[in-house]
N, C-alpha and C. Protein backbone atom coordinates (compact mmCIF):
# COMPACT_ATOMS: atom_id res chain seq x y z
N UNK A 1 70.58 -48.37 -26.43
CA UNK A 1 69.80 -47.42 -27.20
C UNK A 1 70.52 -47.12 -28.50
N UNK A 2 71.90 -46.46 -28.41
CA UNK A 2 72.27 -46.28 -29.71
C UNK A 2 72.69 -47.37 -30.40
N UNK A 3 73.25 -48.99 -29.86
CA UNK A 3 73.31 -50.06 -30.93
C UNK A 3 72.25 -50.36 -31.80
N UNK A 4 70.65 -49.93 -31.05
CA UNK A 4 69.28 -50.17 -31.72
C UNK A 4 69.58 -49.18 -33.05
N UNK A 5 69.58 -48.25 -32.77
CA UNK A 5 69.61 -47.72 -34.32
C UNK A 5 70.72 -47.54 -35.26
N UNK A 6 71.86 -47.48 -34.64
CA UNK A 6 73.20 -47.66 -35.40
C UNK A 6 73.07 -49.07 -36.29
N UNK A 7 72.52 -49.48 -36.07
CA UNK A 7 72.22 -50.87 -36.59
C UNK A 7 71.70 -50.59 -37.63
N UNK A 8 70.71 -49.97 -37.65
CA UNK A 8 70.06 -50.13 -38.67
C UNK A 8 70.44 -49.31 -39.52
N UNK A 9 71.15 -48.41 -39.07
CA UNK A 9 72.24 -47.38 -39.93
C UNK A 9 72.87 -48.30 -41.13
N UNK A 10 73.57 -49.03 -40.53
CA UNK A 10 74.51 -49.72 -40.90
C UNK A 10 74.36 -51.01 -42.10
N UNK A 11 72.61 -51.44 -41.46
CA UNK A 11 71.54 -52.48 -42.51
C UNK A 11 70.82 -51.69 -43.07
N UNK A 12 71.24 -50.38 -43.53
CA UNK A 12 70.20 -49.37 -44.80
C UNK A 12 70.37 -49.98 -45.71
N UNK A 13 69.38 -50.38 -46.43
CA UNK A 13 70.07 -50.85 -48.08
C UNK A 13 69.02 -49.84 -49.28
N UNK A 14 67.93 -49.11 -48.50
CA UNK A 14 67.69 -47.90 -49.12
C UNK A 14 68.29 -46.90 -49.20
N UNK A 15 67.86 -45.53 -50.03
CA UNK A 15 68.31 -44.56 -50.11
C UNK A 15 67.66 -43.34 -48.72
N UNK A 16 66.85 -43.97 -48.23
CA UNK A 16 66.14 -43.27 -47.05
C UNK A 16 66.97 -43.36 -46.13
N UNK A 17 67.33 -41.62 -45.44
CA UNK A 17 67.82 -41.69 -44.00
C UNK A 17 67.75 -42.31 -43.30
N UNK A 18 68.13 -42.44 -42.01
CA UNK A 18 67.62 -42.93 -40.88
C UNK A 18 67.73 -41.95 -39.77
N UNK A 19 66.81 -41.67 -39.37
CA UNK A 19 66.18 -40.55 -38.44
C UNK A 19 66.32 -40.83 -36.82
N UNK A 20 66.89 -40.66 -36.51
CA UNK A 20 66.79 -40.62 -34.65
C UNK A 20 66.79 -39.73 -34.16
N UNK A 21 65.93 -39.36 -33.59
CA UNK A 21 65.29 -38.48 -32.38
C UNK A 21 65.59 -38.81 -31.10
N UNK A 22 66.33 -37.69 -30.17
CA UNK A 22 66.93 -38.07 -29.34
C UNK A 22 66.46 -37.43 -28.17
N UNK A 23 65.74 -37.70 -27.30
CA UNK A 23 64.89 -37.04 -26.47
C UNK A 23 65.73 -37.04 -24.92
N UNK A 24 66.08 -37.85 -24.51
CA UNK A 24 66.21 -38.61 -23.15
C UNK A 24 67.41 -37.56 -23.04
N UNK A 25 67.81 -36.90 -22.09
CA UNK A 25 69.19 -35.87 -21.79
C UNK A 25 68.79 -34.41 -22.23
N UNK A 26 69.54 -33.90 -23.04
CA UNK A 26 69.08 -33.05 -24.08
C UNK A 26 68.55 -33.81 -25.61
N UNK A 27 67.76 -32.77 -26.10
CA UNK A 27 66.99 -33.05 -27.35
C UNK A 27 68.48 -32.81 -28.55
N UNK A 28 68.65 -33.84 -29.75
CA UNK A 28 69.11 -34.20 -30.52
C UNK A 28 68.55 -34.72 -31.64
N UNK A 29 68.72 -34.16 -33.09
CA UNK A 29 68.35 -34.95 -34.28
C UNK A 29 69.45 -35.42 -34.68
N UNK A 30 69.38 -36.90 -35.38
CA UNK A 30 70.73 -37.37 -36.37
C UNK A 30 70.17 -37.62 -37.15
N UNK A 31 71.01 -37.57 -38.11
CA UNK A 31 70.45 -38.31 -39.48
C UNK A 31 71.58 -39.19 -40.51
N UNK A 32 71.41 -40.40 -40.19
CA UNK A 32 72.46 -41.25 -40.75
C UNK A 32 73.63 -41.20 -39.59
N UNK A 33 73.61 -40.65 -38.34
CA UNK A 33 74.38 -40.82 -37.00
C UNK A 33 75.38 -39.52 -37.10
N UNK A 34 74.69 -38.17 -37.64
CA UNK A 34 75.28 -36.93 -37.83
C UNK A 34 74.23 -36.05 -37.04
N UNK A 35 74.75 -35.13 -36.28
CA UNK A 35 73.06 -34.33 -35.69
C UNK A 35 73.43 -33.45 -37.21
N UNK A 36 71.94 -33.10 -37.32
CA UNK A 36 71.65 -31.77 -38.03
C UNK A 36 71.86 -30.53 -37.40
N UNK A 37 71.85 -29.41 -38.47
CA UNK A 37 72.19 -28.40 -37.79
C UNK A 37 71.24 -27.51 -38.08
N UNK A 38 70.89 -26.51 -37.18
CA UNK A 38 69.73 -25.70 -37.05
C UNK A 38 70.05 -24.09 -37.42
N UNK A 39 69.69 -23.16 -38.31
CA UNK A 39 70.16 -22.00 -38.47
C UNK A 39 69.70 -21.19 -36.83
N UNK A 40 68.85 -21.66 -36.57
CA UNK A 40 68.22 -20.86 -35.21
C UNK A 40 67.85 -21.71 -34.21
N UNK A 41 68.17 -21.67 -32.96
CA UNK A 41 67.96 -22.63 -31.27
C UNK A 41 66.13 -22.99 -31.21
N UNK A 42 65.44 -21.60 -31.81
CA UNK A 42 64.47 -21.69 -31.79
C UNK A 42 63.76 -22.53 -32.49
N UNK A 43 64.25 -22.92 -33.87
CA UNK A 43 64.31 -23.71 -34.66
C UNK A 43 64.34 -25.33 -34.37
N UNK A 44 65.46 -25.51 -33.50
CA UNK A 44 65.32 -27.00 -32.77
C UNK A 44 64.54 -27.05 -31.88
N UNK A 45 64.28 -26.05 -31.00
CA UNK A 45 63.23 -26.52 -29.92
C UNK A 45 61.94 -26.39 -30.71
N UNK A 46 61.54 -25.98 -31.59
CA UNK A 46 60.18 -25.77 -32.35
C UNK A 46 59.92 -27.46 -32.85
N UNK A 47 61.09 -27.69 -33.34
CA UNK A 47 60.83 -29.57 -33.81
C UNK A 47 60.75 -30.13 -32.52
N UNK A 48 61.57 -30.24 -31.13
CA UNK A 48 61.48 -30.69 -30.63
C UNK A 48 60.03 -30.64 -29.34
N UNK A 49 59.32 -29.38 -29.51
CA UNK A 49 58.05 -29.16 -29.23
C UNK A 49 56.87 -30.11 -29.84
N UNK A 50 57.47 -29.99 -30.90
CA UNK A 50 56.35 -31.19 -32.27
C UNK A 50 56.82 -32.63 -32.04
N UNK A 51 57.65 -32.83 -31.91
CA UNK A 51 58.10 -34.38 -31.18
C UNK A 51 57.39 -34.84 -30.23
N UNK A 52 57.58 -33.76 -29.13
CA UNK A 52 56.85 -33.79 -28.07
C UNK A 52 55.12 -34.28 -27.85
N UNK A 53 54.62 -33.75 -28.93
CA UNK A 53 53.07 -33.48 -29.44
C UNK A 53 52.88 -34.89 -30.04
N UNK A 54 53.77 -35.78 -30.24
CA UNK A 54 53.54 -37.00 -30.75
C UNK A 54 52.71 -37.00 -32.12
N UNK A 55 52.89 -36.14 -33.34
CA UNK A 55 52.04 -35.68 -34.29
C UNK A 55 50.83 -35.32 -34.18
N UNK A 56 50.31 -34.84 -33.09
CA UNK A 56 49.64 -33.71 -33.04
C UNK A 56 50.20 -32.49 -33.32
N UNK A 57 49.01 -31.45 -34.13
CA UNK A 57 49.33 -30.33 -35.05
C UNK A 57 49.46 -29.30 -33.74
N UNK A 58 49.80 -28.38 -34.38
CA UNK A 58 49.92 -27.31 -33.41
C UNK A 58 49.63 -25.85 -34.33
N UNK A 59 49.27 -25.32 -33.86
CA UNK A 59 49.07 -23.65 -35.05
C UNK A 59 50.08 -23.02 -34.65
N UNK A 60 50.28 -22.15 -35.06
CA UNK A 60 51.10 -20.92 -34.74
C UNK A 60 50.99 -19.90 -33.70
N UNK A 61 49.50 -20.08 -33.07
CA UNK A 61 49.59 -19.05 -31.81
C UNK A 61 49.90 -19.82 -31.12
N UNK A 62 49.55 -21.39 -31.07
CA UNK A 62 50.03 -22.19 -30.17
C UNK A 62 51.92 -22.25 -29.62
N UNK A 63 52.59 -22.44 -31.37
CA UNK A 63 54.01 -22.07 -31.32
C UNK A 63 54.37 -20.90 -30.70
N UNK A 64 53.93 -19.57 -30.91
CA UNK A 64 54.47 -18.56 -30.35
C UNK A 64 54.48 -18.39 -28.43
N UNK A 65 53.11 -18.97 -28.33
CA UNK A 65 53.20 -19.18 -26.82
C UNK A 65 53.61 -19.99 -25.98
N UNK A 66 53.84 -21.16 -26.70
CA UNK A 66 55.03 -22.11 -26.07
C UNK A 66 56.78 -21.62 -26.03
N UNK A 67 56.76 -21.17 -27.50
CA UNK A 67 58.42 -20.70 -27.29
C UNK A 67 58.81 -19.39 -27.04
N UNK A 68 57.63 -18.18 -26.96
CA UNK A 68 57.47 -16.89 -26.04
C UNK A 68 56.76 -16.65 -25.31
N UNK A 69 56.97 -17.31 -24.35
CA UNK A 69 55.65 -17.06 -23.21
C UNK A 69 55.37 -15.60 -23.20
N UNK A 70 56.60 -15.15 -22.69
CA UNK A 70 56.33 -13.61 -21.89
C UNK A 70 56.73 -12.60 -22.98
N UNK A 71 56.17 -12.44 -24.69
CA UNK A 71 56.43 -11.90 -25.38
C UNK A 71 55.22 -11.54 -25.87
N UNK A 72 54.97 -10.56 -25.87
CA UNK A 72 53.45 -9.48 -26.96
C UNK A 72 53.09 -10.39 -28.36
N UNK A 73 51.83 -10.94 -27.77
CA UNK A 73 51.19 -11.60 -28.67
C UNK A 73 51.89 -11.74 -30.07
N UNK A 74 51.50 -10.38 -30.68
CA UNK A 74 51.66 -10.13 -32.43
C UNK A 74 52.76 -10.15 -32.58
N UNK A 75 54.11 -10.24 -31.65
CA UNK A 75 55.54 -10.23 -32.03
C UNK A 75 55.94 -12.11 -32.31
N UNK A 76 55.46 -12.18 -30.78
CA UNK A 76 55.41 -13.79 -30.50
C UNK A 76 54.96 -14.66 -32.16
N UNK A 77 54.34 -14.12 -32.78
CA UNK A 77 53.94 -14.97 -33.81
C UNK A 77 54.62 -14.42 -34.51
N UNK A 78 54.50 -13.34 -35.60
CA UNK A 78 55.75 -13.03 -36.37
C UNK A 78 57.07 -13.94 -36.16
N UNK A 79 57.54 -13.79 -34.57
CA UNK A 79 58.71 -14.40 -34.58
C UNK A 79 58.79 -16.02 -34.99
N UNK A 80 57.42 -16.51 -34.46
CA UNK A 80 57.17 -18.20 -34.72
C UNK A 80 56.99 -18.23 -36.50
N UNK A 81 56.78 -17.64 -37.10
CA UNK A 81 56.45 -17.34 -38.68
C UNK A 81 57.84 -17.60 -39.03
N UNK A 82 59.12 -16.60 -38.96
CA UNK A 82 60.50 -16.60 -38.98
C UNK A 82 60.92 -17.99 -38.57
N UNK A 83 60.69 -18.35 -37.60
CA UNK A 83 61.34 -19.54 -36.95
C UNK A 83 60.51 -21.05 -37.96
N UNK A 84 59.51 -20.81 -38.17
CA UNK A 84 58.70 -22.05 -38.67
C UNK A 84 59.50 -22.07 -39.97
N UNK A 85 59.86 -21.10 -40.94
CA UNK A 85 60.72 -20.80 -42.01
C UNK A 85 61.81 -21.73 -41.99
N UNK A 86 62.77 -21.06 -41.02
CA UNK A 86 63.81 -21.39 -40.62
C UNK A 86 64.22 -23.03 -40.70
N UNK A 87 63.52 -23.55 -39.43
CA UNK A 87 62.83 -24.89 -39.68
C UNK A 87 62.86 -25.80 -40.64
N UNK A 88 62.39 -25.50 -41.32
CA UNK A 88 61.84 -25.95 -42.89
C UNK A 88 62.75 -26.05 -43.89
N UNK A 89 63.80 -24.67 -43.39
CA UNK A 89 64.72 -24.86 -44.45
C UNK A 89 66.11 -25.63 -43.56
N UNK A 90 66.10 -25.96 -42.59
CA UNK A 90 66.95 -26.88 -41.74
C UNK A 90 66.87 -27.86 -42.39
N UNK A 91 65.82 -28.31 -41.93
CA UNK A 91 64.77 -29.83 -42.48
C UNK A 91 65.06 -30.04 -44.17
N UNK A 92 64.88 -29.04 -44.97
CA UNK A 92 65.43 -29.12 -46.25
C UNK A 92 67.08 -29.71 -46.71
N UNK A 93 67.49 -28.61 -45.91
CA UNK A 93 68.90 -28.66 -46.67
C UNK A 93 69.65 -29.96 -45.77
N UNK A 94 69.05 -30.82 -44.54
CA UNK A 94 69.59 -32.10 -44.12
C UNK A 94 68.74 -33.73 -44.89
N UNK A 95 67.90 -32.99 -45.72
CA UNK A 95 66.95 -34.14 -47.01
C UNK A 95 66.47 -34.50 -46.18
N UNK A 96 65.42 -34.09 -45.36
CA UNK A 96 64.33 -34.65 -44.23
C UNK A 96 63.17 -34.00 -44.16
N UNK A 97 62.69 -32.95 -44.95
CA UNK A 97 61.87 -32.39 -44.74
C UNK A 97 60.65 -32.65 -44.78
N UNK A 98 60.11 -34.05 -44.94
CA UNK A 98 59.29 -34.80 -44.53
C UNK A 98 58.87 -35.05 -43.39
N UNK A 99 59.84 -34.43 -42.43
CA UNK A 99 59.98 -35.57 -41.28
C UNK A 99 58.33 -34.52 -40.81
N UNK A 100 58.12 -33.39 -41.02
CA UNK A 100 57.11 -32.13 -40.41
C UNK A 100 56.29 -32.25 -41.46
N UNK A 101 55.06 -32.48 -41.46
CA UNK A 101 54.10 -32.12 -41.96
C UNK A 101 53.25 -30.59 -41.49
N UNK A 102 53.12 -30.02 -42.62
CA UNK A 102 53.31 -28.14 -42.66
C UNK A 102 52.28 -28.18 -43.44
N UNK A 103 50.67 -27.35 -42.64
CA UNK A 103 49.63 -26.81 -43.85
C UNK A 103 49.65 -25.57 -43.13
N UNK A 104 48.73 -24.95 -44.25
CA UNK A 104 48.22 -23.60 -43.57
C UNK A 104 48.02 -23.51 -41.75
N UNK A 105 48.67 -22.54 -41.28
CA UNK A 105 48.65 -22.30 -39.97
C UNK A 105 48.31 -24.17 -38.53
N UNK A 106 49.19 -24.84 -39.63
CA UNK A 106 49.15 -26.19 -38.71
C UNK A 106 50.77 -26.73 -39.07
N UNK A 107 51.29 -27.25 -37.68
CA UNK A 107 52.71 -28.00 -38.21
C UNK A 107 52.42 -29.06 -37.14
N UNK A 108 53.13 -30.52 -37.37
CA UNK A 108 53.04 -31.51 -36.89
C UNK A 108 54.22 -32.21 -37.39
N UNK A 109 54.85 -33.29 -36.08
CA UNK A 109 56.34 -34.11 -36.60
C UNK A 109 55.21 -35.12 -37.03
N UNK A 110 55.93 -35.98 -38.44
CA UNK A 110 55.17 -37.48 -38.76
C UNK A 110 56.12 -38.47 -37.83
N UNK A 111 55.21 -39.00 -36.99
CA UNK A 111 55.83 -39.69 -35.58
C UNK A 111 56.41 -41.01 -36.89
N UNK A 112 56.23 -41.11 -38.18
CA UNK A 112 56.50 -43.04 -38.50
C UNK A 112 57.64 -42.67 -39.32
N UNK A 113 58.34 -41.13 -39.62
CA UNK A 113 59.06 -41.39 -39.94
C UNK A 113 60.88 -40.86 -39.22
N UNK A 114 60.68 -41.36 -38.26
CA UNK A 114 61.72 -41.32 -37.31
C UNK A 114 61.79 -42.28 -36.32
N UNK A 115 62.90 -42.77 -36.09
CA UNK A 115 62.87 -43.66 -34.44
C UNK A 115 63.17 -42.79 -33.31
N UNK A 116 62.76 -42.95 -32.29
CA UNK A 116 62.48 -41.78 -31.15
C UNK A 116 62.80 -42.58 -30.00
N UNK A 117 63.79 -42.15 -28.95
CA UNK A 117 63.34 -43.08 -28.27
C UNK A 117 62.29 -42.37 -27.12
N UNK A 118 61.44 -41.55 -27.18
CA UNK A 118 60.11 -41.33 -26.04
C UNK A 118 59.22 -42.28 -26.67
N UNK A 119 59.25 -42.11 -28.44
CA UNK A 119 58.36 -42.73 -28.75
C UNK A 119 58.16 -44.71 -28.40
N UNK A 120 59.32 -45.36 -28.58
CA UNK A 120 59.89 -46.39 -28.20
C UNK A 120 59.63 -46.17 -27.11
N UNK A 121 59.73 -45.38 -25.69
CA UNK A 121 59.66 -45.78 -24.20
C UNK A 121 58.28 -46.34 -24.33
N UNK A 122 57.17 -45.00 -25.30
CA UNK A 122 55.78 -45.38 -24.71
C UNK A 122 55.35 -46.74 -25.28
N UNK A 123 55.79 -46.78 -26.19
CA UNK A 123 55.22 -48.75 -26.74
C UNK A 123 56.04 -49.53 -25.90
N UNK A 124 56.83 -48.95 -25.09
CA UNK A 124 57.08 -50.26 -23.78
C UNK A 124 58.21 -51.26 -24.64
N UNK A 125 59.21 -50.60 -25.36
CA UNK A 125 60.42 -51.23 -26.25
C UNK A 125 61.65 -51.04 -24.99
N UNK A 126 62.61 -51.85 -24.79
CA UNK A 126 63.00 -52.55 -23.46
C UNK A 126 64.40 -51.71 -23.64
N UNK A 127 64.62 -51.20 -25.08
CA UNK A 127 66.05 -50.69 -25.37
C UNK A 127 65.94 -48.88 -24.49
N UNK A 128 64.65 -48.52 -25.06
CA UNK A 128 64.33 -47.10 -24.90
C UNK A 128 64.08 -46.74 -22.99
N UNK A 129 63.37 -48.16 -22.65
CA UNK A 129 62.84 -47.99 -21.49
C UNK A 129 64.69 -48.17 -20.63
N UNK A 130 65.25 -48.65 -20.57
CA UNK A 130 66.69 -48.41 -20.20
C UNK A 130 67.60 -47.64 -20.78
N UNK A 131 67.33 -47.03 -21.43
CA UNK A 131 68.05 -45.72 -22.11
C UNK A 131 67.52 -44.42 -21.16
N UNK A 132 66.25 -44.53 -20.97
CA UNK A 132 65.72 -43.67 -19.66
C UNK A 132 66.08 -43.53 -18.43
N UNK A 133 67.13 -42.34 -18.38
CA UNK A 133 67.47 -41.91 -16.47
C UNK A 133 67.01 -40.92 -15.87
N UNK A 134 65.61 -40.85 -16.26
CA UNK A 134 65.16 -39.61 -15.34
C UNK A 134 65.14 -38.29 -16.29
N UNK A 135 65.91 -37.60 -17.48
CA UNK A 135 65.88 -36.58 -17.90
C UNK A 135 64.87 -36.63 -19.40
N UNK A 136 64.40 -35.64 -19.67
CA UNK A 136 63.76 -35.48 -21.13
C UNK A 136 63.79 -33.88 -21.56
N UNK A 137 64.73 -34.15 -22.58
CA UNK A 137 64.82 -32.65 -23.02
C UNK A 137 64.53 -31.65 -22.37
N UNK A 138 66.22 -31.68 -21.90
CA UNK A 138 66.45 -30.97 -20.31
C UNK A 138 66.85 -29.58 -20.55
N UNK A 139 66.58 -29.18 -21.61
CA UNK A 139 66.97 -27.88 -21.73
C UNK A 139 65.49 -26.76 -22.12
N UNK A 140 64.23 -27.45 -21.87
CA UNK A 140 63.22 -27.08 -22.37
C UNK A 140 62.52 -26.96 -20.92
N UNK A 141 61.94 -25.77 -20.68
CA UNK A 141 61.11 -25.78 -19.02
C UNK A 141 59.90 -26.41 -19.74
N UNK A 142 59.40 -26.62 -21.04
CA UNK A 142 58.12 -26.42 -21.07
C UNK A 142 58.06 -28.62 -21.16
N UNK A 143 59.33 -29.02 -21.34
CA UNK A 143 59.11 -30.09 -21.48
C UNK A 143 58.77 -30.70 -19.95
N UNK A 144 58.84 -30.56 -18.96
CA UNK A 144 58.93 -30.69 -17.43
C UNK A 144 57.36 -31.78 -17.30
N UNK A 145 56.64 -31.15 -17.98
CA UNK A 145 54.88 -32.10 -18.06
C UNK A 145 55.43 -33.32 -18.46
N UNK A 146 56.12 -33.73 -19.64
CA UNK A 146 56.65 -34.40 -19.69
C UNK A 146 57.46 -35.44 -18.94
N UNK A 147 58.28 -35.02 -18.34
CA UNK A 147 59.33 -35.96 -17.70
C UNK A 147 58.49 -36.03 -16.62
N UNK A 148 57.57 -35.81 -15.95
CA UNK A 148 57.17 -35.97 -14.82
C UNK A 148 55.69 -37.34 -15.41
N UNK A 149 55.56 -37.27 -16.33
CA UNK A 149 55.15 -38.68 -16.80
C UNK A 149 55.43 -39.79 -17.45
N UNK A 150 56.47 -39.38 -17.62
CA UNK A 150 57.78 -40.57 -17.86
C UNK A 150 58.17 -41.09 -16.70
N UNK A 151 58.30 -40.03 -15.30
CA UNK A 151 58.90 -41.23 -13.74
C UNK A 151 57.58 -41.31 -13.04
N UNK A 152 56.45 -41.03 -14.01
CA UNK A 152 55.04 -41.74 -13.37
C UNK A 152 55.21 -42.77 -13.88
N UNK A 153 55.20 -42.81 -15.05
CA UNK A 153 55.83 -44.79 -16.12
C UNK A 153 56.47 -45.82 -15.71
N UNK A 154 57.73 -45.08 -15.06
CA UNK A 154 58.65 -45.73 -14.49
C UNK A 154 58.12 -46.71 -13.55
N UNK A 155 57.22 -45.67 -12.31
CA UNK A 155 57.29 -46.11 -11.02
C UNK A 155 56.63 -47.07 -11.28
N UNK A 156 54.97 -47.19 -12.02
CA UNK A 156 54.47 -47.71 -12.10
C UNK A 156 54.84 -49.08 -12.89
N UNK A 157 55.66 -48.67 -13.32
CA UNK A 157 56.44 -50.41 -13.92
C UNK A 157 57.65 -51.16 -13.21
N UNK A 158 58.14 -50.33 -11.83
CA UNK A 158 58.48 -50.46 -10.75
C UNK A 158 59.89 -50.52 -10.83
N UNK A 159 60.42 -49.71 -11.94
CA UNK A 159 62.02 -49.32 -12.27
C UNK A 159 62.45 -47.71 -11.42
């Protein structure tokens, strides 16, 4: 898994990052084989929610109730408002802020400009599919839908 993209680290001959998304264990961004750093936790799991979504958008009541379940509506969003900020200016100050496409009350990751490896498992890429042991952003309860169709994938491909 990581020779796949270190590689290409290494064969940049643009000025464009190289983005890896690191799903499988705990959730991880690098960029150029450095993680980024997040002013707020909420902040990484908010990208890593949108990862998740495979660039599907998400609104903001949607954000607040994924990353506050058990928090009073109108706070829950305020706080996702702060955090979507936050975000943005992560994403800024590591020269990636592309990677999220951000309109009015919609945010979405652009799945083409990052290598991923969930995204790689699901096109059935042989590096990602053995980089897979069972975990997916193991620090997220809400990711659990998830990993439980990743060792439906598995079985069914009989690994």
């Amino acid at each position: 898994m990581e020779v796949e993209w270190r590689e290409q680290i290494s064969e940049n001959k643009s000025n464009r990052p190289i983005i890896y998304v690191s799903t499988f264990g705990n959730f991880d961004v690098l960029v150029n084989g450095e993680s980024i750093k997040f002013e707020r936790s909420k902040s990484k799991e908010l990208l890593a929610y949108l990862v998740d979504r495979k660039g599907s958008g998400a609104t903001t009541a949607e954000i607040a109730s994924v990353l506050w379940e058990d928090v009073e509506r109108k706070k829950a969003t305020n706080n996702a408002q702060q955090v979507i900020s936050s975000l943005m200016r992560s994403l800024k100050e590591a020269e990636i802020k592309d990677i999220v496409i951000k309109k009015w009350n919609y945010l979405a990751i652009n799945p083409t400009k990052v290598i991923c490896d969930y995204y790689a498992f699901l096109k059935g890429e042989s590096w990602a599919i053995n980089a897979y042991m069972g975990e997916y952003m193991s620090q997220y309860s809400w990711a659990e839908m998830t990993t439980a169709t990743l060792q439906n994938k598995m079985k069914i491909n009989g690994k």
